[in-house]
N, C-alpha and C. Protein backbone atom coordinates (compact mmCIF):
# COMPACT_ATOMS: atom_id res chain seq x y z
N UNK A 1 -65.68 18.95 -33.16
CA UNK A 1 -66.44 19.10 -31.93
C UNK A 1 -67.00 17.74 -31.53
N UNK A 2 -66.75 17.23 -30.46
CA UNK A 2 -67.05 15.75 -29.51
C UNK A 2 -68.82 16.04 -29.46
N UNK A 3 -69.44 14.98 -29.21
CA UNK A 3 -70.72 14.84 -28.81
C UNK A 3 -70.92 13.49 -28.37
N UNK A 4 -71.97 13.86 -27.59
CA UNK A 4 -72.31 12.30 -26.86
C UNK A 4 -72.79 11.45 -28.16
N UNK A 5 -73.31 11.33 -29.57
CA UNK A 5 -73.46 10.58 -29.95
C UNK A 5 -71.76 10.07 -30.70
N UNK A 6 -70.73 10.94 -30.75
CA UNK A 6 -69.25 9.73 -31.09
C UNK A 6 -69.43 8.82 -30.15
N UNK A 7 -69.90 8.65 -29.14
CA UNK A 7 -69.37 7.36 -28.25
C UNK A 7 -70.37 6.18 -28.72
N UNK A 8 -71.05 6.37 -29.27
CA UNK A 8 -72.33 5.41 -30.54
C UNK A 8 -71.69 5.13 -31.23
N UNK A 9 -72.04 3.92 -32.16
CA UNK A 9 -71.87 3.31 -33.45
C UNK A 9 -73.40 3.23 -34.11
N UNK A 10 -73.26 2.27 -35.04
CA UNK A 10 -74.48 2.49 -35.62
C UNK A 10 -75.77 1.73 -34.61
N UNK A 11 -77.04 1.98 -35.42
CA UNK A 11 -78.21 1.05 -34.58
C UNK A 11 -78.07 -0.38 -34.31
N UNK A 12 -78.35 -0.50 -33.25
CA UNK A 12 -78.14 -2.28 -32.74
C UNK A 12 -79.04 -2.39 -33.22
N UNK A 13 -78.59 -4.22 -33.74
CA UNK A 13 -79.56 -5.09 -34.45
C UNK A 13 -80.78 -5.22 -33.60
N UNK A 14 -80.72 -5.33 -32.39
CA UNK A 14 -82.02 -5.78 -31.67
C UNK A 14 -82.88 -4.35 -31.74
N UNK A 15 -82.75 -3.55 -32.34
CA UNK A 15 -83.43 -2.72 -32.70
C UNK A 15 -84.01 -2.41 -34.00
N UNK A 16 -82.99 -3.37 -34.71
CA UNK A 16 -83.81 -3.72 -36.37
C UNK A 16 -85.70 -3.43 -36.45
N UNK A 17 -86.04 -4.02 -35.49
CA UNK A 17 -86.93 -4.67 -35.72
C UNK A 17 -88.01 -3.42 -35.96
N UNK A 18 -87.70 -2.46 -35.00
CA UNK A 18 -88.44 -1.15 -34.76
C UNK A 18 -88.39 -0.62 -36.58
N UNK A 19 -87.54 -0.86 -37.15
CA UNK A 19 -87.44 0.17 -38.51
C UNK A 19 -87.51 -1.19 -39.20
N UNK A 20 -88.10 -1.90 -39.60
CA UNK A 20 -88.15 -3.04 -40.42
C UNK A 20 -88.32 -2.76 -42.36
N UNK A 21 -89.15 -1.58 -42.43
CA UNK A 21 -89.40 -1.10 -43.42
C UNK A 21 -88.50 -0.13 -44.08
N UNK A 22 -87.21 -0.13 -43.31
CA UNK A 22 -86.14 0.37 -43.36
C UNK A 22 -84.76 -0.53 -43.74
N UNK A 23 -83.42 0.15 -44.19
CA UNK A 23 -82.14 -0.77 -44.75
C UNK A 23 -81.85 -0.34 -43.45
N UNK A 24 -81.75 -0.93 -42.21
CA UNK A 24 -81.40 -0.94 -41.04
C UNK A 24 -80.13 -0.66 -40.60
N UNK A 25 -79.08 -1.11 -41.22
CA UNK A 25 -77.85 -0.67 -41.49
C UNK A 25 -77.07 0.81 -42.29
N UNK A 26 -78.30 1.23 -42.61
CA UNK A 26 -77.87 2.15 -43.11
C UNK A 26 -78.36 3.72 -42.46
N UNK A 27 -79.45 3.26 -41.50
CA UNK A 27 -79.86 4.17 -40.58
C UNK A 27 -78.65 4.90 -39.70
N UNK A 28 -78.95 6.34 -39.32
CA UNK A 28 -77.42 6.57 -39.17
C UNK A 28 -78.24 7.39 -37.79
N UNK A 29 -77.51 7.03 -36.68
CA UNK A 29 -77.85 7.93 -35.38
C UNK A 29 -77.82 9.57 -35.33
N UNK A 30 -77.08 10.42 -35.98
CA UNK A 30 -77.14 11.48 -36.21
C UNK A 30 -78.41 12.38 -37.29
N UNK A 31 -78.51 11.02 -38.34
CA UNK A 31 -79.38 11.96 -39.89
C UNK A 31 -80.47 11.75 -39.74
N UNK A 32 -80.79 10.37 -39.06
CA UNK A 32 -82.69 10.12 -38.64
C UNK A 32 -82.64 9.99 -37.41
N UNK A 33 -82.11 11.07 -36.55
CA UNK A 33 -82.75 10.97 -35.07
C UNK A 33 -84.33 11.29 -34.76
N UNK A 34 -84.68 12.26 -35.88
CA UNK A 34 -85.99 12.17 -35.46
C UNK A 34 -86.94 10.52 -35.89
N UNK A 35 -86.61 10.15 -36.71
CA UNK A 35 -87.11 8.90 -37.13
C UNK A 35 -86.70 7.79 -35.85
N UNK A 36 -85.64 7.80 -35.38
CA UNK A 36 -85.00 6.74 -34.61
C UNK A 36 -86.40 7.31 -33.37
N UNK A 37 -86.63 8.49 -32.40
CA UNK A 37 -87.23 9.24 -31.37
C UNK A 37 -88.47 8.45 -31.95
N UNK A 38 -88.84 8.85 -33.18
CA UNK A 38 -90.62 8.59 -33.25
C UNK A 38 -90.65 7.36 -33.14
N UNK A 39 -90.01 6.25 -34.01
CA UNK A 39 -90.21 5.14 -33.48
C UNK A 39 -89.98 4.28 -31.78
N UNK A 40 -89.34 4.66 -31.25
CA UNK A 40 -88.91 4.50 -30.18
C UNK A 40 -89.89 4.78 -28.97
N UNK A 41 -90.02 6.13 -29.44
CA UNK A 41 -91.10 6.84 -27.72
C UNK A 41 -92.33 5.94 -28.32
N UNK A 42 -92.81 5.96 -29.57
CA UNK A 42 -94.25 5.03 -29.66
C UNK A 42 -94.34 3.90 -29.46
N UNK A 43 -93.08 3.07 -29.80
CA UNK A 43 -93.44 1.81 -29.85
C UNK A 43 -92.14 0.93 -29.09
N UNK A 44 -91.28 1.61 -28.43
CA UNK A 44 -89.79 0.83 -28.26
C UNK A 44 -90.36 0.27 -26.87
N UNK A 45 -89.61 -0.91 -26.57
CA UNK A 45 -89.29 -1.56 -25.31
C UNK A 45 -89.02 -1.28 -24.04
N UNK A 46 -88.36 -1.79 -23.14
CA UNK A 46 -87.68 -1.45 -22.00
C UNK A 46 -86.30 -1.16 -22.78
N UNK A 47 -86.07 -1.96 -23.04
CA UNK A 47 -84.65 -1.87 -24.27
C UNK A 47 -83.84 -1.29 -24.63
N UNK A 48 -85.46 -0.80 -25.97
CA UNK A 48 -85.19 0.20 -26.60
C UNK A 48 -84.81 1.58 -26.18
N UNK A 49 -86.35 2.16 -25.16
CA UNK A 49 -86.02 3.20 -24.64
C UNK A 49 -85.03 3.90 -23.93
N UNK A 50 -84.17 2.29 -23.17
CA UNK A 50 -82.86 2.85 -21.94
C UNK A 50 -81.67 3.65 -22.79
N UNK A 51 -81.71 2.49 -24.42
CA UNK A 51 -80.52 3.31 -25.17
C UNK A 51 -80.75 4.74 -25.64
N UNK A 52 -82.24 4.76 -26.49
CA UNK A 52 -82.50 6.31 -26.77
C UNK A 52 -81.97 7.15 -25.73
N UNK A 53 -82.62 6.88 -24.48
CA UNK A 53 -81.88 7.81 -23.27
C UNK A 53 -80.36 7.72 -22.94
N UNK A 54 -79.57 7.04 -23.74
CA UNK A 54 -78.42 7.02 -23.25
C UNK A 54 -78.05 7.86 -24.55
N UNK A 55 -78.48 7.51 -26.11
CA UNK A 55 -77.66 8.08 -27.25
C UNK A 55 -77.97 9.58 -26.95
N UNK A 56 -79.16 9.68 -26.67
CA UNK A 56 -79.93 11.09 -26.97
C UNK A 56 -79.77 12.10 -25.61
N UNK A 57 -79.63 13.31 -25.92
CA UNK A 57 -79.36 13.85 -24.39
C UNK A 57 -80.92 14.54 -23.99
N UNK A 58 -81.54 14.46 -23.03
CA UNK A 58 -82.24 15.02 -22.30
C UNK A 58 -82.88 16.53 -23.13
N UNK A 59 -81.61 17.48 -23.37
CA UNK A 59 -82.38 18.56 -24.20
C UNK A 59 -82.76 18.35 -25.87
N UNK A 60 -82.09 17.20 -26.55
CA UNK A 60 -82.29 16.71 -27.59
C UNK A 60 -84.47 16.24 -27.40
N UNK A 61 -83.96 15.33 -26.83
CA UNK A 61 -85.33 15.07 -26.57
C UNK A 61 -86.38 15.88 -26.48
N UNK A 62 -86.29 16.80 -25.79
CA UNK A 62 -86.91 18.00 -25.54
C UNK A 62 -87.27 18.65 -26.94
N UNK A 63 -86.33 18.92 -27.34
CA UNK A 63 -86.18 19.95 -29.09
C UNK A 63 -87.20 19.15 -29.30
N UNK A 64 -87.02 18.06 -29.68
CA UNK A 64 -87.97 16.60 -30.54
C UNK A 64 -89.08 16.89 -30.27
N UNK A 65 -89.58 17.16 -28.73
CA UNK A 65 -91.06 16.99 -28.65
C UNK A 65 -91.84 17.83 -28.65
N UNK A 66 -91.15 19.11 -28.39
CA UNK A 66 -91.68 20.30 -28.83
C UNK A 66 -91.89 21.11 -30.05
N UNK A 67 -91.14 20.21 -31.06
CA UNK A 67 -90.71 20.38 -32.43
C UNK A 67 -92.26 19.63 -33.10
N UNK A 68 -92.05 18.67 -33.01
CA UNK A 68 -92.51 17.27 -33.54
C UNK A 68 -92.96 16.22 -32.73
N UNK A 69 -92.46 15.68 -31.53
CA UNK A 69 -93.16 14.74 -30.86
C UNK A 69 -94.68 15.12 -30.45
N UNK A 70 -95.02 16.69 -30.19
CA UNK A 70 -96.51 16.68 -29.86
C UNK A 70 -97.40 16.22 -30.89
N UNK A 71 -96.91 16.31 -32.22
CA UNK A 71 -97.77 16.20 -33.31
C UNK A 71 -98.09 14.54 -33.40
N UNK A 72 -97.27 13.94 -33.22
CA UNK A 72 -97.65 12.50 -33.46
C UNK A 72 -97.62 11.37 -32.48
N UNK A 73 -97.12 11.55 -31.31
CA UNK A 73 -96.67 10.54 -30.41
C UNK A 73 -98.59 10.68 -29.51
N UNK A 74 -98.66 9.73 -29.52
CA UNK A 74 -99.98 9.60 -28.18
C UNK A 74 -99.73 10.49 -26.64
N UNK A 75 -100.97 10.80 -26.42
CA UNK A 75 -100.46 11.46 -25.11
C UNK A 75 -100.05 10.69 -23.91
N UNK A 76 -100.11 9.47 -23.66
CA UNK A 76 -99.52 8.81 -22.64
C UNK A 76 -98.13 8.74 -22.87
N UNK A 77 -97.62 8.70 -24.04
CA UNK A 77 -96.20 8.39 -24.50
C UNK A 77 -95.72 10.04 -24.61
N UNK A 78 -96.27 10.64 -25.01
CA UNK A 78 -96.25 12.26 -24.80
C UNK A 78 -95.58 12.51 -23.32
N UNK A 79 -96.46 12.27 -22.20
CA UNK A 79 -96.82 12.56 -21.13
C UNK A 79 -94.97 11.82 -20.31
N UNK A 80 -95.37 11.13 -20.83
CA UNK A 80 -94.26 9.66 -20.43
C UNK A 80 -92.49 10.43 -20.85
N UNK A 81 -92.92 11.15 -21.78
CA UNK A 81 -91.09 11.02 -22.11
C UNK A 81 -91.12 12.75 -21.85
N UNK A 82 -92.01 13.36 -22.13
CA UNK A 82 -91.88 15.07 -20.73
C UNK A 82 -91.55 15.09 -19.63
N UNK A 83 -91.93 13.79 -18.64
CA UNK A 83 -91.15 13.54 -17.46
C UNK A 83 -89.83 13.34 -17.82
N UNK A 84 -89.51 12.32 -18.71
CA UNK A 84 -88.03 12.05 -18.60
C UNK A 84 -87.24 12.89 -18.94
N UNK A 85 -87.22 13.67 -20.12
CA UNK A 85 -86.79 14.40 -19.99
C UNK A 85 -86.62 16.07 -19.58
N UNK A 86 -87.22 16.04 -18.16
CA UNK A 86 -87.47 17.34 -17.27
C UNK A 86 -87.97 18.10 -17.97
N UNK A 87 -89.33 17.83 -18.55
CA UNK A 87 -89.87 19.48 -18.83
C UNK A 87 -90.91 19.88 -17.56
N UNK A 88 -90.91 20.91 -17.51
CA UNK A 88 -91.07 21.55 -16.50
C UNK A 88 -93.12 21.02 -16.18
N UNK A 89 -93.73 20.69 -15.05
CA UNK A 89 -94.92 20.40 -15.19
C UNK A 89 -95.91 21.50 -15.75
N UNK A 90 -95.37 22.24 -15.73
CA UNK A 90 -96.38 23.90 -16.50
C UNK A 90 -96.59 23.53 -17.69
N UNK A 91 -95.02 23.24 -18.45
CA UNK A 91 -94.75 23.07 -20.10
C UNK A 91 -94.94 21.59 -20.38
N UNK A 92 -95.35 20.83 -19.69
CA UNK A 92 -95.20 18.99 -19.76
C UNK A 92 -97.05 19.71 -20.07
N UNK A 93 -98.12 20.12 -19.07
CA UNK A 93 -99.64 20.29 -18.87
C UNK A 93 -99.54 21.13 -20.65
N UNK A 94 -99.12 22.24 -20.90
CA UNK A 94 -99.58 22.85 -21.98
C UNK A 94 -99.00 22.37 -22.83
N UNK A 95 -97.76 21.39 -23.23
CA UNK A 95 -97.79 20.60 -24.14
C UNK A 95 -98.56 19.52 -24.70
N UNK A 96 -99.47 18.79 -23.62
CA UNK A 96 -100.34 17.82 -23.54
C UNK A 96 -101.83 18.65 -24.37
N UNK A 97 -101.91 19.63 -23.95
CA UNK A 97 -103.58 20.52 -24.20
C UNK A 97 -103.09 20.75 -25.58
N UNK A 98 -101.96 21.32 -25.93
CA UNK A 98 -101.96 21.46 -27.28
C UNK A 98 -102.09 20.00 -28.37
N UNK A 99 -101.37 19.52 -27.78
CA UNK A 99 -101.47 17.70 -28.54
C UNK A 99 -102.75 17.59 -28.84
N UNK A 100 -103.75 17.47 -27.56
CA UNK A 100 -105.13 17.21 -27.60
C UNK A 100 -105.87 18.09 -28.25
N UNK A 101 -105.66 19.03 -28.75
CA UNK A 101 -106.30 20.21 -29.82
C UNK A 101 -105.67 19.92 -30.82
N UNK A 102 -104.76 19.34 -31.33
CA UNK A 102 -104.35 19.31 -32.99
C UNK A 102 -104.96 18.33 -33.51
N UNK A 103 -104.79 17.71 -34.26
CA UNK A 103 -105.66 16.47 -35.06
C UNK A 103 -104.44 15.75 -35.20
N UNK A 104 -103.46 14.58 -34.57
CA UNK A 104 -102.55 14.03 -34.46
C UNK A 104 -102.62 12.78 -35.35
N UNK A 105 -101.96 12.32 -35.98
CA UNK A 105 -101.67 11.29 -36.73
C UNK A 105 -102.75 10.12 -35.88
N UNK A 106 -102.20 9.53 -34.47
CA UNK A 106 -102.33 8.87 -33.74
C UNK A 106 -103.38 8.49 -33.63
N UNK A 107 -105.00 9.67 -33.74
CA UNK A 107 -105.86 9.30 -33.22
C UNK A 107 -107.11 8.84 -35.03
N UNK A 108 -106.32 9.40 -35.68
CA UNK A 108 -106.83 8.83 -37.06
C UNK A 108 -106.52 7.26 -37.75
N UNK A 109 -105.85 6.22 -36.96
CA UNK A 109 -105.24 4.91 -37.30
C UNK A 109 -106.42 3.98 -36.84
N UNK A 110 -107.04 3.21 -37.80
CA UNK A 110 -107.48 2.25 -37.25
C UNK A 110 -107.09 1.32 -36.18
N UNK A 111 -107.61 0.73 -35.23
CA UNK A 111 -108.11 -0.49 -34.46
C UNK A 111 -107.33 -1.46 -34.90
N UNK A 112 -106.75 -2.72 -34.60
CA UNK A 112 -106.27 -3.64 -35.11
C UNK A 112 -107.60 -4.68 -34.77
């Protein structure tokens, strides 16, 4: 069965940088997509983000953030990738209220 990620190879180097604490090469677009998503929606580029949206399809994304992205991604970056990938403004608003009622990774990190 074809999927939009065969037309991928592995992670571009200019993306090393995002998984540094990682064997970068050995990261595989299919087995840590959620790892590739979390790093990316929090912290990726102009760059970064255009490819996620190109490897990743729209309802992938979706699964992700309703799965797992509410739990840890900030709500601007929350907010930010519910538009992109069309969730509906009803389910984009009550995904956000729930974020803001859980106790999220995000808001427990020190200050630099």
């Amino acid at each position: 069965m074809s999927s939009q990620l065969d037309n991928f190879g592995p992670l571009p180097p200019d993306l090393y940088r995002f998984f540094w604490e990682y064997d970068q090469q050995r990261i595989d677009i299919r087995k840590h997509r959620e790892l590739i998503m979390t790093r990316i929606m929090a912290r990726g580029d102009w760059r970064a983000m255009t490819w996620l949206r190109k490897v990743y399809s729209e309802k992938k994304i979706r699964e992700y953030l309703f799965r797992k992205g509410w739990k840890i991604l900030p709500p601007r970056e929350l907010n930010y990738w519910a538009l992109v990938a069309g969730v509906s403004d009803r389910k984009r608003r009550a995904l956000l209220e729930k974020a803001k009622k859980s106790d999220p990774v995000w808001r427990n990190r020190l200050g630099h």
